[in-house]
PDB file of N, CA and C in Angstrom:
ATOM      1  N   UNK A   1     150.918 259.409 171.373  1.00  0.00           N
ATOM      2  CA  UNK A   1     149.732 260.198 171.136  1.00  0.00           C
ATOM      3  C   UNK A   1     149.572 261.323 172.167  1.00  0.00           C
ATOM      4  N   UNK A   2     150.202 261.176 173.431  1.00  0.00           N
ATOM      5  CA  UNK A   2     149.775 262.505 174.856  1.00  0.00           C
ATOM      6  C   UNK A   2     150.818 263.365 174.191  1.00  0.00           C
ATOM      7  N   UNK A   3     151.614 262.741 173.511  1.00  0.00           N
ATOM      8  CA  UNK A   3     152.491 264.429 173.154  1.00  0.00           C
ATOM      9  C   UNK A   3     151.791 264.903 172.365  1.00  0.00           C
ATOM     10  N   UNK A   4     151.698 264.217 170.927  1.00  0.00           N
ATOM     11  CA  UNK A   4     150.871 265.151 169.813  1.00  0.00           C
ATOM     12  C   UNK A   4     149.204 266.010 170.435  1.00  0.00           C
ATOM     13  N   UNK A   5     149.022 265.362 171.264  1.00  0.00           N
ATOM     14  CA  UNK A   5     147.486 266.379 171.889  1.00  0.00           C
ATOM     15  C   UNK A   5     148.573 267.095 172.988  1.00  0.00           C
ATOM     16  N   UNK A   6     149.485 267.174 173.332  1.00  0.00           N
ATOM     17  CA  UNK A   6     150.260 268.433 174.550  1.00  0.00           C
ATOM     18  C   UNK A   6     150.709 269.256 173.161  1.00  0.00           C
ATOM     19  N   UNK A   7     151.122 268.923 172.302  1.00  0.00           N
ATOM     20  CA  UNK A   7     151.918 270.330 171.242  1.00  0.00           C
ATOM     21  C   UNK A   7     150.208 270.967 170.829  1.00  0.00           C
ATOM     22  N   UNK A   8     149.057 270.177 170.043  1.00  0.00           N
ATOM     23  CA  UNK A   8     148.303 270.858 169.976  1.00  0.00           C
ATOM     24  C   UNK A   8     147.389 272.014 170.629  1.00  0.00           C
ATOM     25  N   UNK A   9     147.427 271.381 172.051  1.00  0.00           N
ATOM     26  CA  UNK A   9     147.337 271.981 173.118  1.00  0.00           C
ATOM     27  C   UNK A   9     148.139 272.979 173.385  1.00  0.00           C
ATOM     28  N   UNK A  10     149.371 273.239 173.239  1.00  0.00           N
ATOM     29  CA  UNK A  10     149.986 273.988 173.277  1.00  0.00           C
ATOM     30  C   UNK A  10     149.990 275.319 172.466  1.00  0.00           C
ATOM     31  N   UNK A  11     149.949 274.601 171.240  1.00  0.00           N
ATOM     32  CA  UNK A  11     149.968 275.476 170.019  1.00  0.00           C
ATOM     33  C   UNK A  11     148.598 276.388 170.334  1.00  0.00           C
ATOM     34  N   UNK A  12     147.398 275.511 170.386  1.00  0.00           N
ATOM     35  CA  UNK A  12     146.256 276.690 171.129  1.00  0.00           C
ATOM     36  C   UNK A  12     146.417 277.759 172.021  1.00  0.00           C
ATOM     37  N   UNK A  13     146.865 277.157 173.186  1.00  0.00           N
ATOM     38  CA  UNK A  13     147.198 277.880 174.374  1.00  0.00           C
ATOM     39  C   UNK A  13     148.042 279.320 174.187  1.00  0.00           C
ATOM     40  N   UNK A  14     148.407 279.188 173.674  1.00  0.00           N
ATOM     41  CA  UNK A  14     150.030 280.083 173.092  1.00  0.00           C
ATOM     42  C   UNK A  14     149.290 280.728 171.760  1.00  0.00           C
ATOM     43  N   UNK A  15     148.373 280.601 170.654  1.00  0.00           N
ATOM     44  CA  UNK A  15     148.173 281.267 169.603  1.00  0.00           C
ATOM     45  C   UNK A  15     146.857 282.267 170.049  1.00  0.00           C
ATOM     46  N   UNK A  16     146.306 282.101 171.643  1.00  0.00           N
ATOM     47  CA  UNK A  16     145.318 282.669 171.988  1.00  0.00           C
ATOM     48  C   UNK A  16     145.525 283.182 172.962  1.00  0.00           C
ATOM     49  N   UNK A  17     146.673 283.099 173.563  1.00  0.00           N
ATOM     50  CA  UNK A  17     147.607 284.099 174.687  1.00  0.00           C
ATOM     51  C   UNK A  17     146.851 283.688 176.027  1.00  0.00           C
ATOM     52  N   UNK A  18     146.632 282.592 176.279  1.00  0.00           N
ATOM     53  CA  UNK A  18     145.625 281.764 177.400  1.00  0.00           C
ATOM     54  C   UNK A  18     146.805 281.978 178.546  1.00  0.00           C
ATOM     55  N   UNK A  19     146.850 283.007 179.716  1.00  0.00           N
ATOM     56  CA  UNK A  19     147.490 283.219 181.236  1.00  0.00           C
ATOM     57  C   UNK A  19     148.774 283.077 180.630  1.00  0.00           C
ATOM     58  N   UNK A  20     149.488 282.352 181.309  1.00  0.00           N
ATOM     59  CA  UNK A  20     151.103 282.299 181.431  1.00  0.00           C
ATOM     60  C   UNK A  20     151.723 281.268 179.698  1.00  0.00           C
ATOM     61  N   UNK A  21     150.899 281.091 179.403  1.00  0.00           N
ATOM     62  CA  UNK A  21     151.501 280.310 177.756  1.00  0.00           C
ATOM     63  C   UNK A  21     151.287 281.511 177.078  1.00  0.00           C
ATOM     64  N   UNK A  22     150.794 282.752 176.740  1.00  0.00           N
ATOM     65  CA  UNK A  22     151.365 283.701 175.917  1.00  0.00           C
ATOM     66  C   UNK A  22     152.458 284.147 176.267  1.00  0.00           C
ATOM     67  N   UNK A  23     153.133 283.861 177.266  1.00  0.00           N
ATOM     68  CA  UNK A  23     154.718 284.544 177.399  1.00  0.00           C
ATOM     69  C   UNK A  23     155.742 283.382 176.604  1.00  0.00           C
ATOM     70  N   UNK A  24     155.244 282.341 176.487  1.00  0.00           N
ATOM     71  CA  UNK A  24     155.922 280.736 176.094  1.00  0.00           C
ATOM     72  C   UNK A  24     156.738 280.759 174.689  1.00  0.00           C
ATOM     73  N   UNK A  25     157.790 280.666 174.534  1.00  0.00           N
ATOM     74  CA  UNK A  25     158.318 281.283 173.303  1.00  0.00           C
ATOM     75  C   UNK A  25     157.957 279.950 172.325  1.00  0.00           C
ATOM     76  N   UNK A  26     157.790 280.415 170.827  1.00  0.00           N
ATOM     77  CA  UNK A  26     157.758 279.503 170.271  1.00  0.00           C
ATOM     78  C   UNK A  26     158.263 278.159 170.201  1.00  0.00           C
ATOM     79  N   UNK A  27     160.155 278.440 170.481  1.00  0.00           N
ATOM     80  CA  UNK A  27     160.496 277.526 170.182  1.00  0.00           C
ATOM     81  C   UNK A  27     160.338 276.334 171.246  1.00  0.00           C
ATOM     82  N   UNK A  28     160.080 276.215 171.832  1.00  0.00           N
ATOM     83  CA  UNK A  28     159.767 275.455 173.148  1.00  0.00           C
ATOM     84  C   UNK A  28     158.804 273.909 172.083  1.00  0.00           C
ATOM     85  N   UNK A  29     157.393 274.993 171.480  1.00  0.00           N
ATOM     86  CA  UNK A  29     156.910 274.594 170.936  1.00  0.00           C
ATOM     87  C   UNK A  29     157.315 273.256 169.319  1.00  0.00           C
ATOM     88  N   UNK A  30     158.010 273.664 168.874  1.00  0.00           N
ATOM     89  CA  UNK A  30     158.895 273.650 168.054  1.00  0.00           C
ATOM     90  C   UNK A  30     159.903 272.231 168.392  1.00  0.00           C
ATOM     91  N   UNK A  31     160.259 272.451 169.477  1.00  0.00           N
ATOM     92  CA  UNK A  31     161.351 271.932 170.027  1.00  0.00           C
ATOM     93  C   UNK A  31     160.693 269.848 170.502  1.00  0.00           C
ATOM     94  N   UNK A  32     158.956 270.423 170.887  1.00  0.00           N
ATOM     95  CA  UNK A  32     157.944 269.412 170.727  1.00  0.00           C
ATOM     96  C   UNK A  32     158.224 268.536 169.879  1.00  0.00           C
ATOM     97  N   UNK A  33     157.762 269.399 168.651  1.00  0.00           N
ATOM     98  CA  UNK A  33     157.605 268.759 167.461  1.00  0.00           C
ATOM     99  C   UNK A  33     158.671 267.796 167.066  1.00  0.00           C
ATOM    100  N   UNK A  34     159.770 268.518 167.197  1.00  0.00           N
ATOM    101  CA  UNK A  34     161.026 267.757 167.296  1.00  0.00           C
ATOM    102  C   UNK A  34     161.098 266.389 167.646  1.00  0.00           C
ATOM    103  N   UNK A  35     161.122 266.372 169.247  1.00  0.00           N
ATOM    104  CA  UNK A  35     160.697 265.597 169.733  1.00  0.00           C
ATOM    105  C   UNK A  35     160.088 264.577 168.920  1.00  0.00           C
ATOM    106  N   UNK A  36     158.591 264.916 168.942  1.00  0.00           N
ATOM    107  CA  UNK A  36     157.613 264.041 168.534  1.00  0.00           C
ATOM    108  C   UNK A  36     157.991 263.250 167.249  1.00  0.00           C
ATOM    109  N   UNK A  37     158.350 264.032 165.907  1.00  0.00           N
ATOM    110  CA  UNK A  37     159.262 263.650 164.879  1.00  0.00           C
ATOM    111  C   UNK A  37     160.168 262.473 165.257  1.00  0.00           C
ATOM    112  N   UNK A  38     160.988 262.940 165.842  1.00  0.00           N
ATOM    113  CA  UNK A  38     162.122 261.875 165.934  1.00  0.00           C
ATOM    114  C   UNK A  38     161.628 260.667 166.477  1.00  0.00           C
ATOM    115  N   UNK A  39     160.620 260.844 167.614  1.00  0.00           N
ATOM    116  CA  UNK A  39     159.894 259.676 168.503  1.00  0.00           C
ATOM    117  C   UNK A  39     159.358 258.458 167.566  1.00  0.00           C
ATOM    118  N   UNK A  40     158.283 259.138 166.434  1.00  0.00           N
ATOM    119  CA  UNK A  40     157.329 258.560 165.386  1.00  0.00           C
ATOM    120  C   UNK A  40     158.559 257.966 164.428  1.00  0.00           C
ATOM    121  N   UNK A  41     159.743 258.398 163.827  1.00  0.00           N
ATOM    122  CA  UNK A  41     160.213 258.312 162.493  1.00  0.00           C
ATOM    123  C   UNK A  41     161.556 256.807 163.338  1.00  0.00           C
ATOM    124  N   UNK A  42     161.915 257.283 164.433  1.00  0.00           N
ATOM    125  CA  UNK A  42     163.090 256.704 164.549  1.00  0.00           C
ATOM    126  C   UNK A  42     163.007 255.103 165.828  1.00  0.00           C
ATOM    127  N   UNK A  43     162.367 256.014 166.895  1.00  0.00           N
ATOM    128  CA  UNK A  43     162.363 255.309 168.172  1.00  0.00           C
ATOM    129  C   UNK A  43     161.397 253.840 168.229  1.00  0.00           C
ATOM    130  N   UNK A  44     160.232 254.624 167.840  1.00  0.00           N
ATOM    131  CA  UNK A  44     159.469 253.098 167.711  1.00  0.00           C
ATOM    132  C   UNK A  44     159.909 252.448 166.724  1.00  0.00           C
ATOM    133  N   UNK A  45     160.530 252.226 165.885  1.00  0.00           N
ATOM    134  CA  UNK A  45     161.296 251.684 164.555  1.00  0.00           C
ATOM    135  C   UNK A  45     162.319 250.995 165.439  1.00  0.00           C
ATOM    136  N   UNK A  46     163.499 251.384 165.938  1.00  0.00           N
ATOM    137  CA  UNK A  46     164.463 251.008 166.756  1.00  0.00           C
ATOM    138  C   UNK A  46     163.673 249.628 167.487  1.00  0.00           C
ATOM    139  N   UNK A  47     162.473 249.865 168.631  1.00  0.00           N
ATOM    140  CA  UNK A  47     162.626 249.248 169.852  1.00  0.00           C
ATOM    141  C   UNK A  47     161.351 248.407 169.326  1.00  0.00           C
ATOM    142  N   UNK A  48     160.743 248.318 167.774  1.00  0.00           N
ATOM    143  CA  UNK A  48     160.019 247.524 167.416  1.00  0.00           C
ATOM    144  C   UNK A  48     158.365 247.462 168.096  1.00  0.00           C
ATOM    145  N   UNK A  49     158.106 249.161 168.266  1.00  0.00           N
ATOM    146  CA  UNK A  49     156.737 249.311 168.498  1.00  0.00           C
ATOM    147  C   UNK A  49     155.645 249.490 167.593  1.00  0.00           C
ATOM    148  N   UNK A  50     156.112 249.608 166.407  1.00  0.00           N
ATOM    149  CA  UNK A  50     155.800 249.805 164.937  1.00  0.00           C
ATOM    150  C   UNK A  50     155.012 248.520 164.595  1.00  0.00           C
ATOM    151  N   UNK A  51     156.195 247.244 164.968  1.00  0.00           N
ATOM    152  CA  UNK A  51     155.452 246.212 164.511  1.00  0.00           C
ATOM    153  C   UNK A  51     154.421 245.523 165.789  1.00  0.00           C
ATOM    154  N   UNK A  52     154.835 245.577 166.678  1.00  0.00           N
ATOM    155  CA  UNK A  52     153.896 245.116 167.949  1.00  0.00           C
ATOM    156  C   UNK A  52     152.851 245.579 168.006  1.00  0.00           C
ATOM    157  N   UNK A  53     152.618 246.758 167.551  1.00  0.00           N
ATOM    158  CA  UNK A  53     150.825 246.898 166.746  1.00  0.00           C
ATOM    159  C   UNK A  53     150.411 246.556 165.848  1.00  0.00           C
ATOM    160  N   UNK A  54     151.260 246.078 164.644  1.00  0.00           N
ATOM    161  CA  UNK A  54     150.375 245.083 164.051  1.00  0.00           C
ATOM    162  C   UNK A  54     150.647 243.623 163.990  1.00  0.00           C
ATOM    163  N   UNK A  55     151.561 242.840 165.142  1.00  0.00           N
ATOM    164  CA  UNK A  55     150.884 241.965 165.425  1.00  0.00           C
ATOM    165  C   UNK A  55     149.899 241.284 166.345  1.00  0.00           C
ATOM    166  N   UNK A  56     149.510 242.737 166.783  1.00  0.00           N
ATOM    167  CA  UNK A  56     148.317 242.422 168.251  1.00  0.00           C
ATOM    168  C   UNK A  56     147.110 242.450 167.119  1.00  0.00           C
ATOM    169  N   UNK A  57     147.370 242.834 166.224  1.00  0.00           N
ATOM    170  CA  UNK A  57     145.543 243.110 165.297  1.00  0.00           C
ATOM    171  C   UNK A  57     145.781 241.988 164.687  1.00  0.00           C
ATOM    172  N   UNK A  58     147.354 241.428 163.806  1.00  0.00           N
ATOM    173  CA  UNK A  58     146.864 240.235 163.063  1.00  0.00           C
ATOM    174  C   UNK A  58     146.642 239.027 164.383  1.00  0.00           C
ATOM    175  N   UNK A  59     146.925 239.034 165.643  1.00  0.00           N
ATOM    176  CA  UNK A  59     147.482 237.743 166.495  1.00  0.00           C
ATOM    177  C   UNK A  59     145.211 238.034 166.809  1.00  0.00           C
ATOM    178  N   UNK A  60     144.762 239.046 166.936  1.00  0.00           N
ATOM    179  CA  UNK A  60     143.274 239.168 167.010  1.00  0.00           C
ATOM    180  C   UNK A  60     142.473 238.847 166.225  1.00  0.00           C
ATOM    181  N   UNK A  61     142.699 238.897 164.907  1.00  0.00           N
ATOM    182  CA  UNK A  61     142.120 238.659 163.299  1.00  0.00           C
ATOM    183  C   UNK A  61     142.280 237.115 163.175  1.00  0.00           C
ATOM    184  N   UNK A  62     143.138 236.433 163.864  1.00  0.00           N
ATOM    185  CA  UNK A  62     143.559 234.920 163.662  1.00  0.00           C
ATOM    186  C   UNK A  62     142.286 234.205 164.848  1.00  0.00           C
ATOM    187  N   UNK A  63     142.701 235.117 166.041  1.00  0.00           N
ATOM    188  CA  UNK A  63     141.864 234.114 166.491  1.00  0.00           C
ATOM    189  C   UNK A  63     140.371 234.225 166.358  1.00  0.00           C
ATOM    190  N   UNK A  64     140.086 235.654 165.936  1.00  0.00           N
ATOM    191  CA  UNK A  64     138.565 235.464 165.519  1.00  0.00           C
ATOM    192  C   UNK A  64     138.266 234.584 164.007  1.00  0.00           C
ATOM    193  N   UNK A  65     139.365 234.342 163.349  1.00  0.00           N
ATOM    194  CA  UNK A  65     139.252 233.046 162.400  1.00  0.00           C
ATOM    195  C   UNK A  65     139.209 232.125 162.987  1.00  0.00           C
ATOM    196  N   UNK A  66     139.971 231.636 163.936  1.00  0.00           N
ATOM    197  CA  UNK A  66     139.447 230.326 165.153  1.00  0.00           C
ATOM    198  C   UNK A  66     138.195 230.205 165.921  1.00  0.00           C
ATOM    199  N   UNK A  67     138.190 230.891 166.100  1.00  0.00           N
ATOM    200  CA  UNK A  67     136.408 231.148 166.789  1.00  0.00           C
ATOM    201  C   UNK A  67     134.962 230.711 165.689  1.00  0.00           C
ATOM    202  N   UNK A  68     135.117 231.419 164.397  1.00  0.00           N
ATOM    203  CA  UNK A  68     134.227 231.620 163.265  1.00  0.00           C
ATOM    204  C   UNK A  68     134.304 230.319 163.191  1.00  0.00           C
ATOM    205  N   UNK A  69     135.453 229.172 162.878  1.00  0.00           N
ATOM    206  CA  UNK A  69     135.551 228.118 162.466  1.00  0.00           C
ATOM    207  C   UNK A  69     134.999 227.421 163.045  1.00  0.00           C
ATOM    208  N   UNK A  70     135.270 227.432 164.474  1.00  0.00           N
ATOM    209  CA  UNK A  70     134.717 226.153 165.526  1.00  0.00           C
ATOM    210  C   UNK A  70     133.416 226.626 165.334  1.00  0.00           C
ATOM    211  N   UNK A  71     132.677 227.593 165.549  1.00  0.00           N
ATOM    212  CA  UNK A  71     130.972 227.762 165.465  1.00  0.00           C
ATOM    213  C   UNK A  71     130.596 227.402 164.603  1.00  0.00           C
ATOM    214  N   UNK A  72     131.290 227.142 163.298  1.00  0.00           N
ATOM    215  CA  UNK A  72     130.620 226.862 161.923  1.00  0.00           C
ATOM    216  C   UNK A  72     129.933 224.719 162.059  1.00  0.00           C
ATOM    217  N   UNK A  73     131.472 224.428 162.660  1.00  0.00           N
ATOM    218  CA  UNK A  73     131.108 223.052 162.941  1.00  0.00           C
ATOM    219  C   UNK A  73     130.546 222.467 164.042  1.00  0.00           C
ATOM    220  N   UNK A  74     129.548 223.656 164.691  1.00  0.00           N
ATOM    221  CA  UNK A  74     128.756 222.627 165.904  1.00  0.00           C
ATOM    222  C   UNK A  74     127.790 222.744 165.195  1.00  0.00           C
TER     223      UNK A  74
END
C-alpha cells in the first residue's frame, strides 16, 4: 500500500510541477507502476501473502464464534 500512495503522490507532484518533481521524467513514474504490478499480481502469490490475510480474518471470525458461544451458555 506505501507504494501505491508514493506513485499517487508522485503522479501529483509531477502533473503540478511541485519544485524538483517537475523535472522527474515520466518514466520513473511508470517504472513504479511496474513495480507495483508485478508486486500485487506475482510476489504476494509466490510467498503466500495473499492467503495470510485471509486467514487472519477467518482465524478472527472463528474465534468470535467461540466467544458468542460460551456467552450464550452462562
Amino acid at each position: 500500500m506505501p507504494l501505491i500512495l508514493l506513485i499517487a503522490a508522485l503522479i501529483g507532484l509531477r502533473y503540478f510541477e511541485v519544485w524538483k518533481f517537475a523535472e522527474l521524467s515520466w518514466w520513473w513514474i511508470v517504472a513504479l507502476m511496474v513495480v507495483a504490478f508485478i508486486w500485487f499480481e506475482f510476489v504476494e502469490k509466490i510467498f503466500g501473502l495473499d492467503k495470510r490475510k485471509a486467514h487472519n480474518v477467518d482465524e478472527q471470525r472463528r474465534k468470535d464464534r467461540i466467544a458468542k458461544t460460551f456467552e450464550k451458555r452462562k
